[in-house]
Structure formats: C-alpha cells, structure tokens
C-alpha atoms as a PDB file:
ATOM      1  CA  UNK A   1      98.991 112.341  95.841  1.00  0.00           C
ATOM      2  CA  UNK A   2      96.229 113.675  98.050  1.00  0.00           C
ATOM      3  CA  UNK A   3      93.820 116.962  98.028  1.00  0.00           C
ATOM      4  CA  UNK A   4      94.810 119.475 100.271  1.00  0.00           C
ATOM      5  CA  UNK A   5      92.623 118.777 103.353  1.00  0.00           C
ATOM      6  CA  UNK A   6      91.312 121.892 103.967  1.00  0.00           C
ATOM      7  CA  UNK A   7      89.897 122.109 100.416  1.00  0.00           C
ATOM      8  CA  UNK A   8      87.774 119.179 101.313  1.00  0.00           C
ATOM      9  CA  UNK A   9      85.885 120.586 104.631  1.00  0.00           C
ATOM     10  CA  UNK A  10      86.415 117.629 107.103  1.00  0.00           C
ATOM     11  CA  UNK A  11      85.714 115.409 104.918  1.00  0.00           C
ATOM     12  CA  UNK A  12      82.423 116.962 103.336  1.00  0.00           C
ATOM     13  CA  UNK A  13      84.003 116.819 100.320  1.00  0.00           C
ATOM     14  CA  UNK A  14      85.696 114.121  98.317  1.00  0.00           C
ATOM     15  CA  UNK A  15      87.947 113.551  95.519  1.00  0.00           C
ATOM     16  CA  UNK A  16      85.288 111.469  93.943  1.00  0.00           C
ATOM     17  CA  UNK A  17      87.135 108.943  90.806  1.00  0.00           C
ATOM     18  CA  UNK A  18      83.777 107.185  90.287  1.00  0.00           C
ATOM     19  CA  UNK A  19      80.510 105.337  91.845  1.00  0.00           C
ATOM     20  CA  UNK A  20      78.877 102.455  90.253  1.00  0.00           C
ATOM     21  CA  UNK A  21      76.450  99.811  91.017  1.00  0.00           C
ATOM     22  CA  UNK A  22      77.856  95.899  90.871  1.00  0.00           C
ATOM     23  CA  UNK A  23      78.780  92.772  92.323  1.00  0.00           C
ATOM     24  CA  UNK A  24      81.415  92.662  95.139  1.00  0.00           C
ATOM     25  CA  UNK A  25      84.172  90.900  92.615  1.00  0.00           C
ATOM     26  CA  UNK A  26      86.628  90.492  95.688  1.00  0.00           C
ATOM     27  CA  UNK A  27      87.062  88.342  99.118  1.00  0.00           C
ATOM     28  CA  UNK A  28      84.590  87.759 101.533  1.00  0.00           C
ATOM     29  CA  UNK A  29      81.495  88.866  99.755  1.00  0.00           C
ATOM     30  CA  UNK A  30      81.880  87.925  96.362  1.00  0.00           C
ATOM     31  CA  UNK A  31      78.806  88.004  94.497  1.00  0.00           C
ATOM     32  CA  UNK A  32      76.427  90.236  96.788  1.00  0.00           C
ATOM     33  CA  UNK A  33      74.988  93.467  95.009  1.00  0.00           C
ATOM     34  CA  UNK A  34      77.040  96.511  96.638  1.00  0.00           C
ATOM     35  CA  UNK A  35      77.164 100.364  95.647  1.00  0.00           C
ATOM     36  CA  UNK A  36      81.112 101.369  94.910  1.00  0.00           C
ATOM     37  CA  UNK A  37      82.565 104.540  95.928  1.00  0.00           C
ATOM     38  CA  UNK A  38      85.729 104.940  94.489  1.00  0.00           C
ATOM     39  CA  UNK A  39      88.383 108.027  96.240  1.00  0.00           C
ATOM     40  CA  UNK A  40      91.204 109.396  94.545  1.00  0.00           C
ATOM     41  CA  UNK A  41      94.602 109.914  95.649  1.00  0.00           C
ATOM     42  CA  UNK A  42      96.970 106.880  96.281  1.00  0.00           C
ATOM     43  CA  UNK A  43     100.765 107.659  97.414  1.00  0.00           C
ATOM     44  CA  UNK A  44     101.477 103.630  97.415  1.00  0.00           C
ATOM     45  CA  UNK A  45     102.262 103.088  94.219  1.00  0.00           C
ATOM     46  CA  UNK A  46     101.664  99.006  93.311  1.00  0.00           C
ATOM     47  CA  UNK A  47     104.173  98.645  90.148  1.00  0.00           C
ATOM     48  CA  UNK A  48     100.713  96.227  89.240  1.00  0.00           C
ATOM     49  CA  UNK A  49      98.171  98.353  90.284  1.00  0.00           C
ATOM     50  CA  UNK A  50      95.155  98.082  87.275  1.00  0.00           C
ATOM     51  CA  UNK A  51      93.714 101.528  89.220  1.00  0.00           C
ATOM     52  CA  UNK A  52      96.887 103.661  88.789  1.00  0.00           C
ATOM     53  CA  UNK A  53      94.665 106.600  86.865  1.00  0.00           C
ATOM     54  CA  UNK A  54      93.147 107.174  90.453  1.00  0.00           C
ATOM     55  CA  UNK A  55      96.694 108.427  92.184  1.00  0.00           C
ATOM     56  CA  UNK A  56      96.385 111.566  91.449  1.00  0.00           C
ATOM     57  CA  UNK A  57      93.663 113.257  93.971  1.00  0.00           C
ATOM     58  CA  UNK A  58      93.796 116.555  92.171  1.00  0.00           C
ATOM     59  CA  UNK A  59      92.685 115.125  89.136  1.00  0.00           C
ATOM     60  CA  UNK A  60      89.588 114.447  89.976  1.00  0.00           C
ATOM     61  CA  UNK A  61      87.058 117.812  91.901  1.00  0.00           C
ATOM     62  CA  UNK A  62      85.825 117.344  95.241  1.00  0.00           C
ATOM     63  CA  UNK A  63      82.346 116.255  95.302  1.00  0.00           C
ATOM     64  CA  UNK A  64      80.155 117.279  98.350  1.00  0.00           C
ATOM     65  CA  UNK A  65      79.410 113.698 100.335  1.00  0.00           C
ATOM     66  CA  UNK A  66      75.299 114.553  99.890  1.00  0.00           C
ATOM     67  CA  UNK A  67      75.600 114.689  96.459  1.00  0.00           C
ATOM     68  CA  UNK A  68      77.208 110.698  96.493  1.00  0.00           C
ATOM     69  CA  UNK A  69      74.636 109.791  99.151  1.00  0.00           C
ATOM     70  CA  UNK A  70      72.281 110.648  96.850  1.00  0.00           C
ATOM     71  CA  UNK A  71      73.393 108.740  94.006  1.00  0.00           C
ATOM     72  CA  UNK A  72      73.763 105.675  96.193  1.00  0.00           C
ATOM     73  CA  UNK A  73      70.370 105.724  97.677  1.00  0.00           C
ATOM     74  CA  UNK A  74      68.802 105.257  94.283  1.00  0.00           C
ATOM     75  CA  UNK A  75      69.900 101.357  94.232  1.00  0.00           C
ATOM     76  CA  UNK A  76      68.467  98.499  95.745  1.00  0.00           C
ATOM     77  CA  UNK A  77      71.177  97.121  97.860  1.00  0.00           C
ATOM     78  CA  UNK A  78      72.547  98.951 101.280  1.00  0.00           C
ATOM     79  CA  UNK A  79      75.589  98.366 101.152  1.00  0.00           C
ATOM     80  CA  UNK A  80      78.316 100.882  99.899  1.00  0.00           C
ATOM     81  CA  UNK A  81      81.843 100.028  99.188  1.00  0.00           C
ATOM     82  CA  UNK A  82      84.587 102.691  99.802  1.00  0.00           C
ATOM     83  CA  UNK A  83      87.648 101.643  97.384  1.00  0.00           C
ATOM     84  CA  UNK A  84      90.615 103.866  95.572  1.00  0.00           C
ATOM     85  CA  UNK A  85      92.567 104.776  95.639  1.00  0.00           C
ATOM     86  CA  UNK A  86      93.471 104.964  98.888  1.00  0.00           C
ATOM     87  CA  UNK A  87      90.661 106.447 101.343  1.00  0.00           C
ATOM     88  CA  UNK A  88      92.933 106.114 104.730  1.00  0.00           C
ATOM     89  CA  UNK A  89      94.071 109.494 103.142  1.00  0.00           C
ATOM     90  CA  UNK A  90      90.828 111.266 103.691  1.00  0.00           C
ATOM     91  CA  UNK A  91      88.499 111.992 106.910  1.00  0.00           C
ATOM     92  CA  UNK A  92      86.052 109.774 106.833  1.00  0.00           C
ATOM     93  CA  UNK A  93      84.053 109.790 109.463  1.00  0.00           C
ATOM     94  CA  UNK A  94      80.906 112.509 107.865  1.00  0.00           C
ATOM     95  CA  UNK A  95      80.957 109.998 104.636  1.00  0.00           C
ATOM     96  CA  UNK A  96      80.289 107.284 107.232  1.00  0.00           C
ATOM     97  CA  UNK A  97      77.666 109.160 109.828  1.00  0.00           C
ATOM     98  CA  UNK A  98      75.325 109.845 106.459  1.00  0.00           C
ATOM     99  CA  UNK A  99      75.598 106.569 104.791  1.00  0.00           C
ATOM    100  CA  UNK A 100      74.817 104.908 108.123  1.00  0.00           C
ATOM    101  CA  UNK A 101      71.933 107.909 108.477  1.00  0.00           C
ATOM    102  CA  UNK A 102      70.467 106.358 105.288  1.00  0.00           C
ATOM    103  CA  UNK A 103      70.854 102.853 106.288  1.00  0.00           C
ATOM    104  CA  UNK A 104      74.239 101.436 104.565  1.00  0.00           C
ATOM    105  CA  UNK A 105      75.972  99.005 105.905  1.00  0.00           C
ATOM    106  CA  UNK A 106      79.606 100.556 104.995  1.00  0.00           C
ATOM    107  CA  UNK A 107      82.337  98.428 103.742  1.00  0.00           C
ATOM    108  CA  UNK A 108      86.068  99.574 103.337  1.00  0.00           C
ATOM    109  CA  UNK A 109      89.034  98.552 101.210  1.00  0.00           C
ATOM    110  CA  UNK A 110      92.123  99.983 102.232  1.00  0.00           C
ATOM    111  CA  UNK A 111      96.130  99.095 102.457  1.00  0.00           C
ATOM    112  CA  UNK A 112      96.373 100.989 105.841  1.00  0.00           C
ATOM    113  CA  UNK A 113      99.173 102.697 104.835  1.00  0.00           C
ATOM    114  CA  UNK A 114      97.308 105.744 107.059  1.00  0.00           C
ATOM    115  CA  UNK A 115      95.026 105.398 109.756  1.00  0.00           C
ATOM    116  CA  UNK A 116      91.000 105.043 108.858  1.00  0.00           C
ATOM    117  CA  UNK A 117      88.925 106.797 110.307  1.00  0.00           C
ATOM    118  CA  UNK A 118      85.241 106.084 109.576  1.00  0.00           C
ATOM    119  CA  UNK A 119      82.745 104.002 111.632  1.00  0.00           C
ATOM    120  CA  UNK A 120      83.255 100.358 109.472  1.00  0.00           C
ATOM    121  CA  UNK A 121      80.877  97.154 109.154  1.00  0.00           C
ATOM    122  CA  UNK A 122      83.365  95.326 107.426  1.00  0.00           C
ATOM    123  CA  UNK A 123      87.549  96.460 106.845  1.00  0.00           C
ATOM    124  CA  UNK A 124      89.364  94.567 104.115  1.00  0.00           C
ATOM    125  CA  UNK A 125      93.182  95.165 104.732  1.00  0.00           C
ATOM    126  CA  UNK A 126      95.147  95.047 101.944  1.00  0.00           C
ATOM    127  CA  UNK A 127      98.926  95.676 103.131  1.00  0.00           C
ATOM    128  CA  UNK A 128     101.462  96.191 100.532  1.00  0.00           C
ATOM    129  CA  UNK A 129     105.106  95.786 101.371  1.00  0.00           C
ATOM    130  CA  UNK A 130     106.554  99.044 100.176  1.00  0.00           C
ATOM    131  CA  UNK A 131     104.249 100.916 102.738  1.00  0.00           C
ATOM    132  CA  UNK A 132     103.199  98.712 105.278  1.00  0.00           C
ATOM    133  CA  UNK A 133     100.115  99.135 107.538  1.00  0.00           C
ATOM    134  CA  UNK A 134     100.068 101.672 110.324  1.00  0.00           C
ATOM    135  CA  UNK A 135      99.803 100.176 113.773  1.00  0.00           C
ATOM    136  CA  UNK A 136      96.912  98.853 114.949  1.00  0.00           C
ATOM    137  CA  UNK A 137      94.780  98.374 111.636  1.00  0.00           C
ATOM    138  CA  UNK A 138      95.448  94.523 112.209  1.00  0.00           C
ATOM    139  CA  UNK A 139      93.231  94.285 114.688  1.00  0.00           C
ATOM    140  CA  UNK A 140      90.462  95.868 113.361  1.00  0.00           C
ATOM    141  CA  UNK A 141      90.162  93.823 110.094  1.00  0.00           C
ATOM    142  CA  UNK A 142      87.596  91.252 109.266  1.00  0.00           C
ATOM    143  CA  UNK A 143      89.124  90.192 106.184  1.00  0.00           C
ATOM    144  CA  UNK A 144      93.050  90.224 105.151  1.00  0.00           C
ATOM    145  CA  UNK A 145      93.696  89.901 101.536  1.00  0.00           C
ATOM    146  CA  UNK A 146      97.201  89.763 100.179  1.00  0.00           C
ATOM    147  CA  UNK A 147      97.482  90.481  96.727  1.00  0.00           C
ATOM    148  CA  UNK A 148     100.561  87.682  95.255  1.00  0.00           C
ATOM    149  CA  UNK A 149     102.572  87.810  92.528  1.00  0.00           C
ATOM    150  CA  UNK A 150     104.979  85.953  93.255  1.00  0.00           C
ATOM    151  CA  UNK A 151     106.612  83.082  95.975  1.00  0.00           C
ATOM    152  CA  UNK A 152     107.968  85.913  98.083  1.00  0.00           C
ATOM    153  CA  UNK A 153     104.411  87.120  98.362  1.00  0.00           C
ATOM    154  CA  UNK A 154     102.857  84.343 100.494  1.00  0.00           C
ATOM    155  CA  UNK A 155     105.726  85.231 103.178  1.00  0.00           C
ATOM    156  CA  UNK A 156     104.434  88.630 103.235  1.00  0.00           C
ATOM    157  CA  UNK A 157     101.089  87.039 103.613  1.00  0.00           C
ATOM    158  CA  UNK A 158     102.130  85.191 106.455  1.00  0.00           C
ATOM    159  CA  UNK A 159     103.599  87.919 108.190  1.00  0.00           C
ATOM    160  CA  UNK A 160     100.339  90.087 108.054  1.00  0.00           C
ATOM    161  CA  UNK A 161      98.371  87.295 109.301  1.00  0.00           C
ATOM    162  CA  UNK A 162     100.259  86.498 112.646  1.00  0.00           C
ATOM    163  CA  UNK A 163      98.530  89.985 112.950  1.00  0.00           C
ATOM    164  CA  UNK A 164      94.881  89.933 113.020  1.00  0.00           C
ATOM    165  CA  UNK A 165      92.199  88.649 115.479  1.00  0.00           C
ATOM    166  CA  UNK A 166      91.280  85.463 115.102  1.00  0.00           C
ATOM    167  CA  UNK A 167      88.058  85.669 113.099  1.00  0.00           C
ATOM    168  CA  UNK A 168      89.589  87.734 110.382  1.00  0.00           C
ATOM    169  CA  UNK A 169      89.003  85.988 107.031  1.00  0.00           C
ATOM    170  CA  UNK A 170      92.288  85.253 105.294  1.00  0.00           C
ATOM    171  CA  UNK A 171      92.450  85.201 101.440  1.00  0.00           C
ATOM    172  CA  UNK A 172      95.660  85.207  98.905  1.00  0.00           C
ATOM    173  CA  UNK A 173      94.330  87.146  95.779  1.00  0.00           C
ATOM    174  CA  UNK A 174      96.315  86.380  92.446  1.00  0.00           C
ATOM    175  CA  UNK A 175      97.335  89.307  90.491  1.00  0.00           C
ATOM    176  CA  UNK A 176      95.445  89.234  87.771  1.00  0.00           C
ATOM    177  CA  UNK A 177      98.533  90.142  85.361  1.00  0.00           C
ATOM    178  CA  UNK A 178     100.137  87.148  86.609  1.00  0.00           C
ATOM    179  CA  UNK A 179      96.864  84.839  87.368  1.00  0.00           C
ATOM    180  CA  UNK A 180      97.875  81.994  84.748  1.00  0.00           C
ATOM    181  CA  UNK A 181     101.615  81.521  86.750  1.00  0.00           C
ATOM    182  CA  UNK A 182     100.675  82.019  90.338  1.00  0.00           C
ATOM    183  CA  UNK A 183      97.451  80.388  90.545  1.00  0.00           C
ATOM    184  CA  UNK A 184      98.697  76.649  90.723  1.00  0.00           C
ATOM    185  CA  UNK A 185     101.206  77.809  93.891  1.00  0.00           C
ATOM    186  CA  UNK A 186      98.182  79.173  95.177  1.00  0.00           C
ATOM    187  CA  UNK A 187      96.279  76.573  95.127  1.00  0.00           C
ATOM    188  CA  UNK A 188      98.988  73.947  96.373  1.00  0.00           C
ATOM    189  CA  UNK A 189      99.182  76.473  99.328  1.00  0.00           C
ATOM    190  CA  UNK A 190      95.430  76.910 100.462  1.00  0.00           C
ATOM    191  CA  UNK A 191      95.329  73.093 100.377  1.00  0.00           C
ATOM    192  CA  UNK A 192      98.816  72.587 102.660  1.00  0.00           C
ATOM    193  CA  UNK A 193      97.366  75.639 104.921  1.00  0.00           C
ATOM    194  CA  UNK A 194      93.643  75.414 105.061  1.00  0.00           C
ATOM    195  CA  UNK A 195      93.495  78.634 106.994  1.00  0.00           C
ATOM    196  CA  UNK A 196      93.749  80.360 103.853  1.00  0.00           C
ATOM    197  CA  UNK A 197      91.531  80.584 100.840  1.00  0.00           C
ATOM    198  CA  UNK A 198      91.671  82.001  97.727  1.00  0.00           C
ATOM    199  CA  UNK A 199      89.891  84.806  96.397  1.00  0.00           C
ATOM    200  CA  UNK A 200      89.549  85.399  92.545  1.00  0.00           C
ATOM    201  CA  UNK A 201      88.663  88.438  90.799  1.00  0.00           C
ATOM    202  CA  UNK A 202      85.454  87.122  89.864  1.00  0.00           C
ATOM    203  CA  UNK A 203      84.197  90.568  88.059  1.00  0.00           C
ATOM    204  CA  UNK A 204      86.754  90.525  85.650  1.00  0.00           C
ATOM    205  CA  UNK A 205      85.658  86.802  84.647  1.00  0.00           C
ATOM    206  CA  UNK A 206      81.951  88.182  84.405  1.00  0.00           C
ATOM    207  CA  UNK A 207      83.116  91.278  82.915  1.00  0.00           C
ATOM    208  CA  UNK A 208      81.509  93.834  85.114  1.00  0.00           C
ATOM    209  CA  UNK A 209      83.072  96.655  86.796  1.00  0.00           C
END
C-alpha cells in the first residue's frame, strides 16, 4: 500500500520507515559506509520478506525530503541508500536533485515492479516473480540480485539475467530463512557458472542494521 500521491507534493514528501548510518550488508558494495533511507509502502508482498512492517505507506507520516537531507549530511560517507519498501512507488526525482545538490552519490534498491524515477549512480534490481519488473528497468541496472529460496529460484535468476547489459553485476542472494539449505546449491552453481557470484547478508553476520 502506497500514500496518496498528492499528499506527498511531487515527491517533497516521503513516507519515511527509517534512516540509519551502516555498512552496505548486500551485493556489490558490501562493506563500504553508506547512509540508508528506508520508504514505506510495498504492494509485492515476498511470503519471506524480513521488512514486511514497511508495507503499509500510511503507517508511517510523510517527512519533508530537507528534513532527511539533513539528517544524512551529518555522516561521513556520501553515499545514501534508498531501500523499502518499495520506492518505484514514489516520485523520486526532488529526493535525488538535493542529495546530488549536497554531494551523494545515490544508490537504489528496488524490485521494479513500477518504473523509477530518480537520477541513479548505482540500481540494484531485485525482481520478484509474483510482480515482475516493468519494461525496460533491465537495462538500466548495474547490479541484479535474485533473492533464492529454492531450485526453482536460480531459473528465475536466469531468466532476469538474459536481460541486463553486459556489465551488470550478477549475484544469487540466499534467503536468510533458508541460508543453511540453499547455500551449498548456491555455491555448486556460482562455481559451474562463474558469471554469477554470491552475495551474503553480511550485516546480519556482524549484527548491524
């Protein structure tokens, strides 16, 4: 569920779920200081999801974007994460204009269930099956990573990544509920089909958000 847009002024305001400062835990940049912005409102509903207290938008007040900006730009690092959620829901292009006014490289997580909008250093595509990406988010993405759970996910994976460019970084993520079982098949895989490699959820082994 999203906030009505015209509650949120073009994007001036956000359904803000929470921002923190950490460690990328995910993908390509695992391990490098980043600033998290986390947006409410998610209408594709992963049965595994360990966010699902952010679906609900109108749960959480619109914050004026300043107001963020201003809680980011008290951290060392410039780079800002925008995660859910789901933020292909929301405008995003003001959110964008004054983090890159302020010097942030801007990162994006998204399943591209809708179409993003926002001017992006790096896009991490995320598709999930039961809502698959819009057209022409493929292309965009410098990093695809498929979340798996089980065998029938790595086809889903492969799918996806007859997709992107060809300098898109390809990663099968276990899901961390079923880490212990899948992990082996994914390893067997990324060594039979080195174009893949596999990402951990490295902040839940340290224990940080």
């Amino acid at each position: 569920m999203q906030v009505d847009l015209n509650i949120l002024q073009n994007g001036k305001l956000l359904p803000l779920v929470e921002q923190f400062y950490t460690l990328q835990g995910e993908g390509h940049h695992t391990g490098k200081a980043a600033y998290f912005i986390r947006i409410g409102g998610c209408d594709v509903g992963c049965s595994w999801c360990d966010a699902k207290f952010t679906w609900s938008a109108n749960s959480f007040p619109p914050v004026a974007v300043e107001e963020i900006i201003a809680n980011a730009i008290i951290h060392p690092a410039k780079v800002v994460v925008v995660t859910g959620g789901e933020p292909s829901l929301y405008p995003l292009d003001y959110l964008c204009s004054q983090l890159k006014a302020n010097g942030f490289q801007t990162h994006v997580e998204t399943s591209g269930a809708h179409k993003l909008t926002g001017q992006w250093d790096w896009i991490c595509l995320s598709p999930k099956p039961q809502q698959p990406p819009v057209d022409g988010i493929h292309m965009k993405a410098d990093e695809l990573k498929v979340i798996i759970s089980s065998q029938k996910d790595i086809k889903w994976a492969e799918d996806n990544a007859q997709k992107v460019k060809s300098t898109c970084k390809l990663y099968l993520q276990p899901e961390w509920s079923a880490y212990n079982e899948i992990v082996p098949t994914l390893v067997d895989y990324a060594m039979a089909n080195p174009k893949w490699q596999v990402s951990l959820q490295a902040h839940k082994f340290m224990k940080i958000p």
